[in-house]
Protein backbone atom coordinates (compact mmCIF):
# COMPACT_ATOMS: atom_id res chain seq x y z
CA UNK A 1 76.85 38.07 26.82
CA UNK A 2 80.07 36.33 26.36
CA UNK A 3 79.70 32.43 26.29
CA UNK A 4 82.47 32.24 29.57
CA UNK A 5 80.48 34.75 31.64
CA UNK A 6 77.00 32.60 31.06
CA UNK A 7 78.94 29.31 32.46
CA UNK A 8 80.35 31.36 35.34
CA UNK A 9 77.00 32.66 36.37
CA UNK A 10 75.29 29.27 36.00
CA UNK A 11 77.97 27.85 38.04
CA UNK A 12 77.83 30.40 40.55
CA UNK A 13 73.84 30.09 40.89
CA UNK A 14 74.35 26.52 41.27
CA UNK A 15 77.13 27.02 44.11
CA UNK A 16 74.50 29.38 45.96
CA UNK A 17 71.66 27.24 46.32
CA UNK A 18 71.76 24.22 48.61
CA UNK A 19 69.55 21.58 46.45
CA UNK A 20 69.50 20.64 42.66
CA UNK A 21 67.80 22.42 39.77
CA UNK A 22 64.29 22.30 39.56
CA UNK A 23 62.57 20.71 36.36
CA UNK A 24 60.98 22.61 33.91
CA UNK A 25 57.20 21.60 33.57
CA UNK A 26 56.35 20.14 30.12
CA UNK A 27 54.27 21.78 28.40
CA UNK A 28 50.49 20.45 27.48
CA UNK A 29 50.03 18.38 24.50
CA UNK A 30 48.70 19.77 21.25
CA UNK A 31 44.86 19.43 20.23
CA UNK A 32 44.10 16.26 18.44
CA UNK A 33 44.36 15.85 15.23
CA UNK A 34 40.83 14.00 15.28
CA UNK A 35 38.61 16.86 16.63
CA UNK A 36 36.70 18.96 14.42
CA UNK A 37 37.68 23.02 14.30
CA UNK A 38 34.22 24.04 14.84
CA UNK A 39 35.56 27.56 13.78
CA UNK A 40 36.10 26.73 10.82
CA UNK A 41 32.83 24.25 10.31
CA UNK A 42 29.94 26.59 11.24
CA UNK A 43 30.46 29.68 8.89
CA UNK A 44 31.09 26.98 6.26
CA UNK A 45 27.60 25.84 6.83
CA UNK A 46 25.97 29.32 7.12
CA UNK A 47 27.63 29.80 3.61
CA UNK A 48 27.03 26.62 2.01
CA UNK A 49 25.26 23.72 4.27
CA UNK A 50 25.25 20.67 3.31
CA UNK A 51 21.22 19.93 3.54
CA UNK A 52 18.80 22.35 2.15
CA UNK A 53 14.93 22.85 2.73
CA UNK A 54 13.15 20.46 1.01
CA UNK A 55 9.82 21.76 -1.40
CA UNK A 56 7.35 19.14 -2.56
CA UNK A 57 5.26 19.66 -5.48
CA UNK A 58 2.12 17.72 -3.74
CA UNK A 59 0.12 18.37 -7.28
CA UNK A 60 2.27 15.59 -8.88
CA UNK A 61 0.84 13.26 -6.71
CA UNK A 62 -2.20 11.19 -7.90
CA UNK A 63 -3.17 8.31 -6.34
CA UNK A 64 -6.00 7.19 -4.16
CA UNK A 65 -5.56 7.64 0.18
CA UNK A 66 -3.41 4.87 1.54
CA UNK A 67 -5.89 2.08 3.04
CA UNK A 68 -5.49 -1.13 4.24
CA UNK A 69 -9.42 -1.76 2.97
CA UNK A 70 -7.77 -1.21 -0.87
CA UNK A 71 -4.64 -2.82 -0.57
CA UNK A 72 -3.00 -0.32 -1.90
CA UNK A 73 -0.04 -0.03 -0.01
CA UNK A 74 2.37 -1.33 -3.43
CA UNK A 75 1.48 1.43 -5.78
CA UNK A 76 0.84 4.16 -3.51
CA UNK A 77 4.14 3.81 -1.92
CA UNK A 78 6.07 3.74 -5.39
CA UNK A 79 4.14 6.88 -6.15
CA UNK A 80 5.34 8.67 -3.09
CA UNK A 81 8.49 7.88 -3.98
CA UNK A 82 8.30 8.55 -7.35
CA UNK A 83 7.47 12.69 -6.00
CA UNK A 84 9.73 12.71 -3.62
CA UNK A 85 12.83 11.93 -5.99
CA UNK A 86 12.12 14.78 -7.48
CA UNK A 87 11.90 16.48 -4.61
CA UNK A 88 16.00 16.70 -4.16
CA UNK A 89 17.09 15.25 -0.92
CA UNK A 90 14.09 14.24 0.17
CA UNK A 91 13.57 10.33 -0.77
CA UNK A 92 17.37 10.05 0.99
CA UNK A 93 15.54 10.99 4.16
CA UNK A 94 12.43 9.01 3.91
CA UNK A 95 14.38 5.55 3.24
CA UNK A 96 16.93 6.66 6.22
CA UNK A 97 20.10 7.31 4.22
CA UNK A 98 20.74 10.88 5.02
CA UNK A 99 20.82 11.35 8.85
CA UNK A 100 19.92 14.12 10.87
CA UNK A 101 23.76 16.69 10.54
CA UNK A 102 24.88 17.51 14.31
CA UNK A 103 23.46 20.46 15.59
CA UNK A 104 26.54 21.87 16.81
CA UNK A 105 28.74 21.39 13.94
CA UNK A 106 26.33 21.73 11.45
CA UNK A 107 23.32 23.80 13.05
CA UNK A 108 21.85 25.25 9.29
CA UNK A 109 21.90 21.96 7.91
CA UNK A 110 20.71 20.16 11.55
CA UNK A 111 17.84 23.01 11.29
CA UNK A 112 17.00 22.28 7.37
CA UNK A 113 17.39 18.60 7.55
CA UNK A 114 13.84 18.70 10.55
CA UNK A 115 12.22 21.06 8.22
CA UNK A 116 12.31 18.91 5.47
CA UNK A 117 11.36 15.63 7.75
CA UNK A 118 8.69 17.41 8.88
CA UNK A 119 6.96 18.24 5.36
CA UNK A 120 7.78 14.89 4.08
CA UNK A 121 5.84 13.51 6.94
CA UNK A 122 2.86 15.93 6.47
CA UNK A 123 3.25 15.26 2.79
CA UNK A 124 2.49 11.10 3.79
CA UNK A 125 -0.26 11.91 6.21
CA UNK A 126 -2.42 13.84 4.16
CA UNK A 127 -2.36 11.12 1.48
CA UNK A 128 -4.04 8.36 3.95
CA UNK A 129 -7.29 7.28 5.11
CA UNK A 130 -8.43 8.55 8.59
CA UNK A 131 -7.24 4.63 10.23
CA UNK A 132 -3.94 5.07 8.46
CA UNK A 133 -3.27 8.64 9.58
CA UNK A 134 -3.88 7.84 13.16
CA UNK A 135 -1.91 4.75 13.14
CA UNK A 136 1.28 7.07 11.66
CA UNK A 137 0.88 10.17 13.17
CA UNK A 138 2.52 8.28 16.38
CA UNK A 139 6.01 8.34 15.06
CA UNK A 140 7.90 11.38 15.42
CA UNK A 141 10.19 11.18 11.93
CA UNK A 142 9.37 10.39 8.59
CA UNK A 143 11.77 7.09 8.47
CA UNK A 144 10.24 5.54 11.98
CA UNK A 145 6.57 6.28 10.22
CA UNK A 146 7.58 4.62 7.04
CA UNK A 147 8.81 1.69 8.44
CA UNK A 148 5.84 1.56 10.55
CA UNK A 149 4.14 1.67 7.55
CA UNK A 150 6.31 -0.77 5.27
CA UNK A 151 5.60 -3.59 8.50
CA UNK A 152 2.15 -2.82 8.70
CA UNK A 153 0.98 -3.68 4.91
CA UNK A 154 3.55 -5.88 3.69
CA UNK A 155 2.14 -9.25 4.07
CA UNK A 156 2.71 -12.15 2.02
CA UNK A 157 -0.68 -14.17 2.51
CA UNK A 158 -2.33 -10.74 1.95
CA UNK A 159 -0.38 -9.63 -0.81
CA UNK A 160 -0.72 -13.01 -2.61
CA UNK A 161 -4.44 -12.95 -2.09
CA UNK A 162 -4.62 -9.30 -3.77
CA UNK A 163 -3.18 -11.01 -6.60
CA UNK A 164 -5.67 -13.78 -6.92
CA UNK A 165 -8.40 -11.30 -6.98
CA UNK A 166 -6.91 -9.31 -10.15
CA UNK A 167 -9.20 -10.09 -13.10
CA UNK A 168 -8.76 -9.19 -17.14
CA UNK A 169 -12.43 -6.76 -18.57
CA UNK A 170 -12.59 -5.68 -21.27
CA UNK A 171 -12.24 -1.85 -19.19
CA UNK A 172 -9.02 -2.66 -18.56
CA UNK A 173 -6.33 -2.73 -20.52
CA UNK A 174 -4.81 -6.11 -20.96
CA UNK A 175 -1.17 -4.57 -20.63
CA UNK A 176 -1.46 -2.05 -17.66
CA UNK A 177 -3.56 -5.92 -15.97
CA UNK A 178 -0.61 -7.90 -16.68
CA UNK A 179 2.08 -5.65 -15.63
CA UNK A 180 -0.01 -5.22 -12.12
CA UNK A 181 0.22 -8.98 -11.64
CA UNK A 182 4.21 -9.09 -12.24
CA UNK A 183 4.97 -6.03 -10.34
CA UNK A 184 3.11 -7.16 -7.60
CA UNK A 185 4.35 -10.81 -7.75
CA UNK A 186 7.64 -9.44 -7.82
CA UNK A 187 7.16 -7.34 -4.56
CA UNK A 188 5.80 -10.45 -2.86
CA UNK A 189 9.44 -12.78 -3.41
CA UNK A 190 11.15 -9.29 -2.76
CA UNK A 191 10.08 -10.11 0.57
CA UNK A 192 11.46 -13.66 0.61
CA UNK A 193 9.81 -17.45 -0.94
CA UNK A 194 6.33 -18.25 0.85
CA UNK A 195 6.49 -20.84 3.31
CA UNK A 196 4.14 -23.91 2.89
CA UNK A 197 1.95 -23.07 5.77
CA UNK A 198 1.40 -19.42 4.16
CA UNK A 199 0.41 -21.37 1.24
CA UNK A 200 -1.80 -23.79 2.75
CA UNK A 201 -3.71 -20.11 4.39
CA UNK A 202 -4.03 -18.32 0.98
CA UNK A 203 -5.58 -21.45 -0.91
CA UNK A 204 -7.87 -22.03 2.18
CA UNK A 205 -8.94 -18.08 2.19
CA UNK A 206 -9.24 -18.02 -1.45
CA UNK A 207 -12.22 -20.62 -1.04
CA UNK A 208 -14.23 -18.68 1.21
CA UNK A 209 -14.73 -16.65 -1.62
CA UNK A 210 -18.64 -17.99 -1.46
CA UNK A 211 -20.55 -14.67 0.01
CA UNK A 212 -22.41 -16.94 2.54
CA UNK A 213 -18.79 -16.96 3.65
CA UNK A 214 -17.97 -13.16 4.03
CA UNK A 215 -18.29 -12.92 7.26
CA UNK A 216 -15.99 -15.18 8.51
CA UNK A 217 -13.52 -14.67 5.57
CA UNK A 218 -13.32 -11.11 6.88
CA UNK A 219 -12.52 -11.89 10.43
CA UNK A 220 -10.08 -14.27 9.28
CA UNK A 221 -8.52 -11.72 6.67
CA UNK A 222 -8.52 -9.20 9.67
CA UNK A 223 -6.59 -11.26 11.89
CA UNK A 224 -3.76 -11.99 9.26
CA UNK A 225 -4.00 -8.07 8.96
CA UNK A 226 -3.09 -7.57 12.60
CA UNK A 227 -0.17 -10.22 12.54
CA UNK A 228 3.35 -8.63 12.63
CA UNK A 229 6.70 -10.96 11.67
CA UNK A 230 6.78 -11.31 15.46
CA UNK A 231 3.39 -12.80 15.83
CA UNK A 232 2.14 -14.15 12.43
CA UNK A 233 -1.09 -15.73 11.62
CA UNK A 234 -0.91 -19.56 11.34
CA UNK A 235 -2.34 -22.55 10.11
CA UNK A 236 -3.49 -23.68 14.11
CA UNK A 237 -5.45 -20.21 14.23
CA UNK A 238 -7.20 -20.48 10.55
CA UNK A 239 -8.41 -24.20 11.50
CA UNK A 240 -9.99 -22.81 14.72
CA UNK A 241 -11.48 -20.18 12.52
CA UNK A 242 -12.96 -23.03 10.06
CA UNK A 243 -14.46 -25.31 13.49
CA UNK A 244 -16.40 -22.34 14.44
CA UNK A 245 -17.22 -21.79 10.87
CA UNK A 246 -18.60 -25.54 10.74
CA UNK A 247 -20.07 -25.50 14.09
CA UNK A 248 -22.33 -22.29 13.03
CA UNK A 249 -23.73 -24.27 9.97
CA UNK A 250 -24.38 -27.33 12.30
CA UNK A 251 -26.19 -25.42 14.24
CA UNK A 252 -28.36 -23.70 11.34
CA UNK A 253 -26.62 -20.34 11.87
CA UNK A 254 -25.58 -20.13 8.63
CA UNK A 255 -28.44 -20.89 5.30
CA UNK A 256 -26.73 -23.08 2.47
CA UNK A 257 -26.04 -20.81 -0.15
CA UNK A 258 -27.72 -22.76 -2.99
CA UNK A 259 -30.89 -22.72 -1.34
CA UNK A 260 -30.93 -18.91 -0.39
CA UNK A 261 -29.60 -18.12 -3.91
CA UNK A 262 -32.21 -20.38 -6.07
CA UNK A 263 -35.00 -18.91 -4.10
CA UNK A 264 -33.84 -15.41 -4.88
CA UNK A 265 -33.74 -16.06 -8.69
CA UNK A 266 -37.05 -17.92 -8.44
CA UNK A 267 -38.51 -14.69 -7.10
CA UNK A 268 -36.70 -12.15 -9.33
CA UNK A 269 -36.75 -14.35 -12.87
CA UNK A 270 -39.90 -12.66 -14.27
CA UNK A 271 -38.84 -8.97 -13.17
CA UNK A 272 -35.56 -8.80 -13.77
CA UNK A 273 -34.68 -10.99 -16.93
CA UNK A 274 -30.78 -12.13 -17.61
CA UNK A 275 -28.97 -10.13 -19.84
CA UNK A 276 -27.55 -12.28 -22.36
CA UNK A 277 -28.22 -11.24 -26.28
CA UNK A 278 -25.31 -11.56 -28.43
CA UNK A 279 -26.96 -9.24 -31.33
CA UNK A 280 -24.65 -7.00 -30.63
CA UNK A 281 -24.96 -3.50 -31.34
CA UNK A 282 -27.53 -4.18 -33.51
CA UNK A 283 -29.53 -5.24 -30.39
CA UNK A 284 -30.48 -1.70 -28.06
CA UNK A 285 -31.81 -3.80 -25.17
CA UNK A 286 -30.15 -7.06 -24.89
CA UNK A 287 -30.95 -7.13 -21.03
CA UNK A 288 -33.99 -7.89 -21.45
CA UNK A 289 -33.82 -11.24 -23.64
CA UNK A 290 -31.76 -13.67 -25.77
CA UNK A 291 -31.08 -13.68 -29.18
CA UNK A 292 -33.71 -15.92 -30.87
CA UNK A 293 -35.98 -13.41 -29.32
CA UNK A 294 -34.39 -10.46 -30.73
CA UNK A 295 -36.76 -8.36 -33.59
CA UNK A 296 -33.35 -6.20 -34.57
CA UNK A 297 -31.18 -6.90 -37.47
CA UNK A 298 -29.69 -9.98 -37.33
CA UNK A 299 -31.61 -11.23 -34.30
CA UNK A 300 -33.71 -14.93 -34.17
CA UNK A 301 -36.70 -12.56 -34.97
CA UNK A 302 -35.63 -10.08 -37.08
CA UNK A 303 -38.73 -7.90 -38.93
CA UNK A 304 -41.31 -9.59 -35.93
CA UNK A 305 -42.65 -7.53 -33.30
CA UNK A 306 -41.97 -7.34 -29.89
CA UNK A 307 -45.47 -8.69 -28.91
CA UNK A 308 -44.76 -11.86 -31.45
CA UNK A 309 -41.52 -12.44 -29.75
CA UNK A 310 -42.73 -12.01 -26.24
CA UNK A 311 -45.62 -14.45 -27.20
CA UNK A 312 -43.01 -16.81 -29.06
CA UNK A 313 -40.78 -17.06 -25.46
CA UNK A 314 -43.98 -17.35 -23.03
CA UNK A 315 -45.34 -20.14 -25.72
CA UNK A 316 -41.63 -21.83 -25.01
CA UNK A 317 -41.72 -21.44 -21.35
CA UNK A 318 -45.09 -22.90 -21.27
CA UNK A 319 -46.48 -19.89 -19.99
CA UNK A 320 -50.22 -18.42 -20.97
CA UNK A 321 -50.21 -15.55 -23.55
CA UNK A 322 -49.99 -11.84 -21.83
CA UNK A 323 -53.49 -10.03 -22.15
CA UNK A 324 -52.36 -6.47 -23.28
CA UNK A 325 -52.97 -4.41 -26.25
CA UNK A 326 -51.96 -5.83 -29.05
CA UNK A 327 -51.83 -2.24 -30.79
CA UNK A 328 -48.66 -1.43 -29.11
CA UNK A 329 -45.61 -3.63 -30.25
CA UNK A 330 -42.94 -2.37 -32.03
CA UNK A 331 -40.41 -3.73 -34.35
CA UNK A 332 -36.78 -3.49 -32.61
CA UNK A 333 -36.86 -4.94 -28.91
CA UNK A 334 -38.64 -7.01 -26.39
C-alpha cells in the first residue's frame, strides 16, 4: 500500500473515533540472566554428573575399633582418612567440602552424593567400639558424625596425659616410639597452647598414677572425658575431687599403699622369687635367682650345682639348709 493511502486511513480512523489512541501494552520482560536453564542442566547430569558413587576398599583398613578406653582417636582417624582418599570423592565429603548437589538441578549427582554419605558413614561405624557406635549412629550425615566425633576425643588434658604414658621397650621400636610422641604432640598445639590451669590438671592426674589411687584417678579422668569446650573440666572440680580423696584416707577408707604392698611381697618372696640375672642367654632361668647364684657359663657359680647354690643363698639369707635329696641337683640353674 502506497505510503499516502496509509496516512489517509490513519487519519481517517482517528477522525472516526471520539477519544485518543489506546497504548500498546509492553510486553513482559525477558528471563533473567541469573536463573539456571534446568533444560539444559539435567540431561547434562544424566550424561556426565558431577558426583559419582563412592566404593571403599574396607580391606585397606587396619587399625584397632575406635575407643575412648584406648585413646585412639589420633591414629585411627588418620587411618580413615588415609582409605578414604583413595576412595575418590569421598574424604571431600567426610571433612564437609563437597556439599550435597541440588536435587532439582542436579538429581544424579544429589542421588550419588547420599549414597556415598551413607557408606562412608557405615564404613566409620563398623570400625568403633559398641559406646562409640551408639554415641554416632545419632547423626544423620557423615560430616555432623565426624565432628561429633572430632569434639568428643579431642582433649588437651587427655591427649597430653596419653603422651606421658608412652614408654621406650625394647619391643618397640625406638623410631616408630618417637615419631608417636611428635605426631601426637603436634596434634595437641594443632588444637591451640595449653592454658596454665590445664597444666596444673595433667601434672596433678599424672601423680595419681599410685594404683591405691585408681579409683579416683578414673572418676576424675572420666569427668574430663565428659567435658565439652562449652563446659570444661577445671581446676575448682579436680580440688573437690582431691578433698574427697583425702577425706576417704582420713577416714581409713583407703590402706597406705606401702603397707598393703610390703605385706604382699613379704608373703610372696619365697614363692615367687624376683627375676633379675644378668647371665644372659647363657642363663635359661634367670627368674628364679641372681647372678652370683647362677651354675651356667659365666654365672657367680659356674660348674656348682643347683643344690650348692641354693644352699650358698639360704646360708646368705640366714636361712636353715633345705632337707631334700641331695641326689637330684643339676649343673645349669637354680
Amino acid at each position: 500500500m502506497p505510503s499516502g493511502t496509509t496516512s489517509r486511513s490513519l487519519c481517517n480512523y482517528s477522525d472516526s473515533r471520539s477519544g485518543p489512541v489506546p497504548a500498546l501494552t509492553p510486553s513482559a520482560p525477558a528471563l533473567s540472566a541469573t536463573m539456571p536453564d534446568v533444560t539444559s542442566v539435567v540431561p547434562l547430569d544424566a550424561s556426565a554428573p558431577t558426583i559419582f558413587f563412592t566404593r571403599i576398599d574396607a580391606a585397606d583398613f587396619e587399625h584397632a575399633p575406635l575407643s575412648r578406653d584406648l585413646r585412639n582417636w589420633h591414629t585411627w582417624h588418620l587411618q580413615i582418612g588415609y582409605v578414604l582418599a583413595m576412595s575418590g570423592q569421598a574424604q571431600l565429603i567426610l571433612n564437609g567440602t563437597l556439599p550435597c548437589p541440588d536435587a532439582i538441578t542436579e538429581p544424579n549427582a544429589h542421588m550419588n552424593w547420599l549414597l556415598s554419605d551413607n557408606a562412608i558413614r557405615a564404613f566409620c561405624l563398623q570400625n568403633m567400639s559398641p559406646a562409640e557406635e551408639t554415641f554416632a549412629s545419632q547423626f544423620s550425615t557423615s560430616h555432623t558424625m565426624w565432628s561429633a566425633l572430632a569434639e568428643r576425643h579431642t582433649n588437651q588434658i587427655l591427649d597430653m596425659l596419653a603422651i606421658l604414658e608412652l614408654k621406650y621397650s625394647l619391643s618397640e621400636s625406638i623410631t616408630d616410639t618417637t615419631d608417636d610422641i611428635m605426631r601426637r604432640a603436634d596434634a595437641v598445639y594443632k588444637i591451640g597452647v595449653p592454658t596454665a590451669e590445664m597444666f596444673k590438671i595433667l601434672f596433678i592426674v599424672n601423680a595419681l598414677s599410685d594404683p591405691i589411687f585408681a579409683a579416683t584417678r578414673k572418676r576424675i579422668i572420666n569427668d574430663i572425658e565428659m567435658s565439652t569446650s562449652a563446659h570444661p573440666y577445671t581446676l575448682t572440680s579436680l580440688m573437690a575431687a582431691l578433698n574427697s580423696l583425702r577425706m576417704s584416707m582420713a577416714f581409713g577408707a583407703i590402706a597406705p599403699a606401702p603397707l598393703a604392698l610390703s605385706a604382699h611381697a613379704a608373703r610372696t618372696d619365697t614363692a615367687t622369687p624376683i627375676s633379675r640375672c644378668t647371665n644372659i642367654p647363657n642363663c635359661k632361668r634367670p627368674k628364679t635367682h641372681t647372678w652370683q647364684y647362677c651354675t651356667a657359663t659365666g654365672g657367680g657359680m659356674a660348674g656348682r650345682s643347683i643344690s650348692e647354690a641354693q644352699d650358698k643363698r639360704r646360708a646368705d639369707e640366714s636361712k636353715p639348709p633345705r632337707n631334700r635329696d641331695r641326689g637330684r641337683g643339676g649343673k645349669n640353674f637354680i
